[in-house]
C-alpha atoms as a PDB file:
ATOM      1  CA  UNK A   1     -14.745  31.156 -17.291  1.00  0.00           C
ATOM      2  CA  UNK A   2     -17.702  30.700 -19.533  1.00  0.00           C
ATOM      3  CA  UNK A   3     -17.680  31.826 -23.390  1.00  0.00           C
ATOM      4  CA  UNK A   4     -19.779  31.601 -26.021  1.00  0.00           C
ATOM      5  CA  UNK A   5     -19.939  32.038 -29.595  1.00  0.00           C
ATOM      6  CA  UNK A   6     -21.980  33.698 -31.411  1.00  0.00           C
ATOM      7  CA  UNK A   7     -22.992  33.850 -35.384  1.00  0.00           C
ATOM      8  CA  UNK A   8     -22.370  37.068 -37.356  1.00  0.00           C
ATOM      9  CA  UNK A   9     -23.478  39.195 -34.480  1.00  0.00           C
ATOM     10  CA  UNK A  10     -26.513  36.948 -33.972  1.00  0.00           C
ATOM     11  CA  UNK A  11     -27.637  35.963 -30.529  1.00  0.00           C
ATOM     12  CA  UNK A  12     -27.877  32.386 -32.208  1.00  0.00           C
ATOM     13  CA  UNK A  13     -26.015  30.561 -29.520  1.00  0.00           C
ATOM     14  CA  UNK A  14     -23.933  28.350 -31.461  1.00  0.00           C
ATOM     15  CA  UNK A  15     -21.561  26.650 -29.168  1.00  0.00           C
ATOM     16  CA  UNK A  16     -20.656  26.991 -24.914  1.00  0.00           C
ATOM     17  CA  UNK A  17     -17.379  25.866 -23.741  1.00  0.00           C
ATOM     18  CA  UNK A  18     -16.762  25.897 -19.853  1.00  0.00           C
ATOM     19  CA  UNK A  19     -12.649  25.945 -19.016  1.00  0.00           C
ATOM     20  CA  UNK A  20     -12.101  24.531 -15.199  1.00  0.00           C
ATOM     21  CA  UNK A  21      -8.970  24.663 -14.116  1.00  0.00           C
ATOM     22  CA  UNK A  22      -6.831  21.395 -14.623  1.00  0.00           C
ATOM     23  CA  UNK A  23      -6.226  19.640 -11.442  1.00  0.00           C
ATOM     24  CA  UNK A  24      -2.336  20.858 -10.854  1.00  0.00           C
ATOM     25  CA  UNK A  25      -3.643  23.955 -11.252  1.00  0.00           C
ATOM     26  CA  UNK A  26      -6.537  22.859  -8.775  1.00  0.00           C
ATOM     27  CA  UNK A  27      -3.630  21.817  -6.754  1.00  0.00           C
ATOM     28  CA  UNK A  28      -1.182  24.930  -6.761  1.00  0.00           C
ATOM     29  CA  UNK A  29      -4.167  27.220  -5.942  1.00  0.00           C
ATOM     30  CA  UNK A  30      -4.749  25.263  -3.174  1.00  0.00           C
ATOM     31  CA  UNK A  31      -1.718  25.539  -1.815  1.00  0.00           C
ATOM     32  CA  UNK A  32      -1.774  29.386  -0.999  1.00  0.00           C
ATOM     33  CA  UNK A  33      -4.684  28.304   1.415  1.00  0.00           C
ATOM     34  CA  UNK A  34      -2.870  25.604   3.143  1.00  0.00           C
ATOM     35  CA  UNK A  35      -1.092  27.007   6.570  1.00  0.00           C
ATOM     36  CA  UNK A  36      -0.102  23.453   7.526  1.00  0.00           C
ATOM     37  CA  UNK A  37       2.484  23.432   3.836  1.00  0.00           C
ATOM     38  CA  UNK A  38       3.520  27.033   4.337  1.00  0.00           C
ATOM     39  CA  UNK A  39       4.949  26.261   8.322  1.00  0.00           C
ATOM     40  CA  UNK A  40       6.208  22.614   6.422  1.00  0.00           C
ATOM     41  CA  UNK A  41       8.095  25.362   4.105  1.00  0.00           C
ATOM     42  CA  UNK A  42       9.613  27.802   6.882  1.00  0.00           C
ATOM     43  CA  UNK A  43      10.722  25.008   8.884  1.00  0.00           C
ATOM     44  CA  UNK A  44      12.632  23.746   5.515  1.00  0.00           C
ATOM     45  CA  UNK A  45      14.067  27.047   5.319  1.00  0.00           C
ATOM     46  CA  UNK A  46      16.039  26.675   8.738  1.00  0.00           C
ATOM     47  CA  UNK A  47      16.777  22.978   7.656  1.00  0.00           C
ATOM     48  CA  UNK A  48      19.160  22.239   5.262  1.00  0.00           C
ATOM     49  CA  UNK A  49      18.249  18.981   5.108  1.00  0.00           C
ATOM     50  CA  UNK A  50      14.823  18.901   4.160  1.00  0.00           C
ATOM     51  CA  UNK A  51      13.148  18.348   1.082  1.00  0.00           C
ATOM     52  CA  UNK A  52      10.767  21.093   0.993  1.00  0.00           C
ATOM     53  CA  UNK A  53      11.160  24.035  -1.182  1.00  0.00           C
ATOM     54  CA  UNK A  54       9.460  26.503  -2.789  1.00  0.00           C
ATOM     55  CA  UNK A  55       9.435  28.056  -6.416  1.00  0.00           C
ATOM     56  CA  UNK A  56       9.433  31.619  -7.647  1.00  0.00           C
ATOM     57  CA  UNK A  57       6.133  31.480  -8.688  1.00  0.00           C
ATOM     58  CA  UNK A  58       5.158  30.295  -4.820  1.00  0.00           C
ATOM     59  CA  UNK A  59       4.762  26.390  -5.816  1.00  0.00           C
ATOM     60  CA  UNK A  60       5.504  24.217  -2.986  1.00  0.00           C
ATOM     61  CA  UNK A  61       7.584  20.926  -3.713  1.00  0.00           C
ATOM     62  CA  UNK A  62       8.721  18.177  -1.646  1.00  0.00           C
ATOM     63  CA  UNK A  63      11.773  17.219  -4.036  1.00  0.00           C
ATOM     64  CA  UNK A  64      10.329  17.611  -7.318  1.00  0.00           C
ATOM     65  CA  UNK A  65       6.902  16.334  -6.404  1.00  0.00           C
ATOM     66  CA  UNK A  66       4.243  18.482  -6.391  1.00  0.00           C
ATOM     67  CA  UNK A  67       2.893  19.247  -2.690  1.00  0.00           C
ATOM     68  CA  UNK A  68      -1.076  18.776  -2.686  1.00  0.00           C
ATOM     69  CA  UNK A  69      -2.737  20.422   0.153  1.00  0.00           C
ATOM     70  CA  UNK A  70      -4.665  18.805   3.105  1.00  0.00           C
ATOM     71  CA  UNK A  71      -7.854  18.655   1.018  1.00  0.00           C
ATOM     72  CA  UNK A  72      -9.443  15.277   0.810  1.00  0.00           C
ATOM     73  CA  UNK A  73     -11.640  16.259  -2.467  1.00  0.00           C
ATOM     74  CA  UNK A  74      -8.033  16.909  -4.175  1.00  0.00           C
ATOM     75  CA  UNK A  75      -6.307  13.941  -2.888  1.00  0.00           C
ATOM     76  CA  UNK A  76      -9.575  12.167  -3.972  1.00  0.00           C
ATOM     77  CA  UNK A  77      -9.270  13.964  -8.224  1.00  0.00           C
ATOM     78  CA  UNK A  78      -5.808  12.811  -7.675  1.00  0.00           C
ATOM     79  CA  UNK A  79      -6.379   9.504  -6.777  1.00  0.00           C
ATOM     80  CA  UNK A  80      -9.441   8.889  -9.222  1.00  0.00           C
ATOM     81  CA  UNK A  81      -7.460  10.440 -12.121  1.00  0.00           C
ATOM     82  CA  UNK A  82      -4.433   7.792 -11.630  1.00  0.00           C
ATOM     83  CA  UNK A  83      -6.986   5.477 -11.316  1.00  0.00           C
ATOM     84  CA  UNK A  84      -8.705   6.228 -14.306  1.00  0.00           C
ATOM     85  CA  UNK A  85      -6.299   7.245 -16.807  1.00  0.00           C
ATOM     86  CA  UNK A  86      -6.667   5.008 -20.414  1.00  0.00           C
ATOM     87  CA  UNK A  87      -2.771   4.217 -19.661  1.00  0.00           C
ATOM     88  CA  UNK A  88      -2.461   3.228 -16.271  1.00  0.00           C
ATOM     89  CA  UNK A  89      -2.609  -0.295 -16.326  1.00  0.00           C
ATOM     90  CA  UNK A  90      -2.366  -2.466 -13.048  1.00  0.00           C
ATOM     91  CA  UNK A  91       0.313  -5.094 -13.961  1.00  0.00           C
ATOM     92  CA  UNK A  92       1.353  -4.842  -9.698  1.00  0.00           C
ATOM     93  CA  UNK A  93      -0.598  -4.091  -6.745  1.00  0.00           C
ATOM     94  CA  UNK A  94       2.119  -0.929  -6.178  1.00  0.00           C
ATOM     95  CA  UNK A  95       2.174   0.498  -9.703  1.00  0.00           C
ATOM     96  CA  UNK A  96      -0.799   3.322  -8.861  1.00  0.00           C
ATOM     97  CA  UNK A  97       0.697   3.854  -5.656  1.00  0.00           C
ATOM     98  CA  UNK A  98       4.798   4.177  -7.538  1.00  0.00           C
ATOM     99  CA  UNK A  99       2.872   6.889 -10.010  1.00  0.00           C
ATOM    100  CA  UNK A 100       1.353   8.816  -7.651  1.00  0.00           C
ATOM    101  CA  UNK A 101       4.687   8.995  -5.790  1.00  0.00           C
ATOM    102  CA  UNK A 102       6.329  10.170  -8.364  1.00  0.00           C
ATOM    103  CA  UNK A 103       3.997  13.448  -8.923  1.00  0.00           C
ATOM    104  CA  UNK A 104       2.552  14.079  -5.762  1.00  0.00           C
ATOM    105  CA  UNK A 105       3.208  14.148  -2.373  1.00  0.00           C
ATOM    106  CA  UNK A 106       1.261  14.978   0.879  1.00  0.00           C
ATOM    107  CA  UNK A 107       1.176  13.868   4.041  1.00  0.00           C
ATOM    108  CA  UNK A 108       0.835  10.265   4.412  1.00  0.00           C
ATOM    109  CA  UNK A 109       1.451   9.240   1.090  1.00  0.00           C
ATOM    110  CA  UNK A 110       5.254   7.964   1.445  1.00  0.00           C
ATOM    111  CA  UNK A 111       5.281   5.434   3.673  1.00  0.00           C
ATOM    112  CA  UNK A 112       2.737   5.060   6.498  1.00  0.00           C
ATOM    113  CA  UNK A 113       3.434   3.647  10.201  1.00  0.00           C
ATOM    114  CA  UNK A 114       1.903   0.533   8.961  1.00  0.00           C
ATOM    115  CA  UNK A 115       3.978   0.225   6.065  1.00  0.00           C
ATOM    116  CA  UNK A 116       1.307   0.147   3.658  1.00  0.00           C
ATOM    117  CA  UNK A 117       2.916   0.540  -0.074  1.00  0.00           C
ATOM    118  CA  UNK A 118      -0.075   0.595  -2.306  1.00  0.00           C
ATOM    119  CA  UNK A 119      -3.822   2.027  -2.627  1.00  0.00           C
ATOM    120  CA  UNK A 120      -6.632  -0.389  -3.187  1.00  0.00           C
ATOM    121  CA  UNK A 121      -9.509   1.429  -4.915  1.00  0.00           C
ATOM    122  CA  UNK A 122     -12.910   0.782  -4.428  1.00  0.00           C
ATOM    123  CA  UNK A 123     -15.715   2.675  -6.713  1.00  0.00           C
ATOM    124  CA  UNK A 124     -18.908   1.659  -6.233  1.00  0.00           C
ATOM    125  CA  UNK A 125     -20.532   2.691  -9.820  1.00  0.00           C
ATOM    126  CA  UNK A 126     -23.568   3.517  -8.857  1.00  0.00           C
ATOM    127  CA  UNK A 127     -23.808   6.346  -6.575  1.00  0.00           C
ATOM    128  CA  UNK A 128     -19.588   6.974  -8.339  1.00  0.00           C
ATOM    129  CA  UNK A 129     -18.274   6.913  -4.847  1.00  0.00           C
ATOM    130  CA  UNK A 130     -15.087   5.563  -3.429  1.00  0.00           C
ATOM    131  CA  UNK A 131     -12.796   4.573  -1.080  1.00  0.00           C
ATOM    132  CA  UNK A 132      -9.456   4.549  -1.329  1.00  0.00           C
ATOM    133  CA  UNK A 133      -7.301   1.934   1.238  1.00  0.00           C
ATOM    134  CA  UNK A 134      -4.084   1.966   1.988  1.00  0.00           C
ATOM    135  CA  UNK A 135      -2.655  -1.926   2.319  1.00  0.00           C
ATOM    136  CA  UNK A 136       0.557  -3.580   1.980  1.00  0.00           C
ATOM    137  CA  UNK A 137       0.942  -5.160  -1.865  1.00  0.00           C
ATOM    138  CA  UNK A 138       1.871  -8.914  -0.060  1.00  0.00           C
ATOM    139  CA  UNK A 139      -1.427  -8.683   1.687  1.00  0.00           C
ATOM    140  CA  UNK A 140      -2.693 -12.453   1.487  1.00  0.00           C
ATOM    141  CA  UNK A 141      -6.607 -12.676   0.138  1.00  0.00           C
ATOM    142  CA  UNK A 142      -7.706 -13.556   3.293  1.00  0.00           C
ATOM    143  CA  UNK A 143      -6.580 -10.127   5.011  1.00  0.00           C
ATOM    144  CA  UNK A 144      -7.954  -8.458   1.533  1.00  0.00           C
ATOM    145  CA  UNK A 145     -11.455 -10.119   2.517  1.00  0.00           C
ATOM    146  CA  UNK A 146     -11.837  -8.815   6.116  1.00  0.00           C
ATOM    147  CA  UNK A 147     -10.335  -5.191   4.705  1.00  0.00           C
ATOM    148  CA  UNK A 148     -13.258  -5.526   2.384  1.00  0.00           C
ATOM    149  CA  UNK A 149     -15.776  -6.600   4.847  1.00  0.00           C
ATOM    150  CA  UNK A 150     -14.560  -4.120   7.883  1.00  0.00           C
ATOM    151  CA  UNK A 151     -14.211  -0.932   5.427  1.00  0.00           C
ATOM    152  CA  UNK A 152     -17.017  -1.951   2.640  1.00  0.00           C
ATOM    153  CA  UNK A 153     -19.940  -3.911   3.777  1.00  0.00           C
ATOM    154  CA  UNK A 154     -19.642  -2.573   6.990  1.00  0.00           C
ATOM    155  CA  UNK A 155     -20.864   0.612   5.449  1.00  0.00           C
ATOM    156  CA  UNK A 156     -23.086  -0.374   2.261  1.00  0.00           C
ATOM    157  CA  UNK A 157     -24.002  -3.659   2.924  1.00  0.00           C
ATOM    158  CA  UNK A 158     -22.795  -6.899   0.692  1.00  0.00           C
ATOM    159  CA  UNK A 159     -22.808  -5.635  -3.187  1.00  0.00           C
ATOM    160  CA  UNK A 160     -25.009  -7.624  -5.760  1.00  0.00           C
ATOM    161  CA  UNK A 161     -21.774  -8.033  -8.431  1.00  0.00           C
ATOM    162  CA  UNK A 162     -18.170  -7.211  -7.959  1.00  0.00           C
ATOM    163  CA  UNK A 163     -15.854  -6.119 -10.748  1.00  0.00           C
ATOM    164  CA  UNK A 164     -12.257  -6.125 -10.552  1.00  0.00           C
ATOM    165  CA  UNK A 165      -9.318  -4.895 -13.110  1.00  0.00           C
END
């Protein structure tokens, strides 16, 4: 939605404001796309056990986290925006990861097969790209270093500085 404002019936442009939708709302629209969350759902509703529900308004939720759709751009604005946030501080190698949980959910993001329990970000600020690795938070340096090698310079070569928070 664009608007603009005009001065006393002038075609002075003054101002331009663009509204995008927020990213939940980036989310729940997404959602009404997704056939792989809409089976998820009408298998919950024949299980009384699961987790999965939906709202009156046609939200999906796993619990009372938000389901986000099998979109990697979304799970992507997700991830950046946790990362990104003024607030969220990295005082533990899980604390991004414990957020996210707490929102969000989509496949994957619980607990994978290789137990990993936190997401390593990597943004390369440059070209504003990045990856986002799942590892285990008691992952010694040394296993940290191949990761970085195998999933990093393997693609993009060895970087000129490094920055970490």
């Amino acid at each position: 939605m664009g608007i603009t404002l005009c001065y006393r019936g002038a075609n002075k442009l003054l101002a331009s404001l663009t509204i995008e939708p927020t990213l939940v709302s980036r989310i729940k629209e997404a959602q009404q796309e997704d056939g792989e969350l809409w089976a998820m759902l009408q298998k919950a509703k024949d299980d009384s056990q699961s987790n999965f529900q939906g709202d009156d308004k046609g939200i999906i939720w796993f619990s009372n986290q938000l389901c986000v759709p099998d979109n990697p751009e979304l799970k992507e604005a997700v991830m950046s925006e946790a990362h990104n946030l003024f607030f969220s501080i990295h005082p533990a190698s899980t604390k991004m990861y414990r957020d996210l949980k707490r929102y969000f959910w989509w496949n994957g993001l619980p607990k994978t097969q290789r137990r990993h329990d936190a997401i390593w970000v990597i943004v390369d600020r440059l070209t504003k790209s990045a990856h986002f690795l799942p590892i285990q938070g008691t992952y010694p340096i040394s296993k940290l270093s191949d990761l970085f090698q195998w999933e990093i310079v393997r693609l993009h070569g060895t970087p000129i500085s490094i920055t970490s928070d």
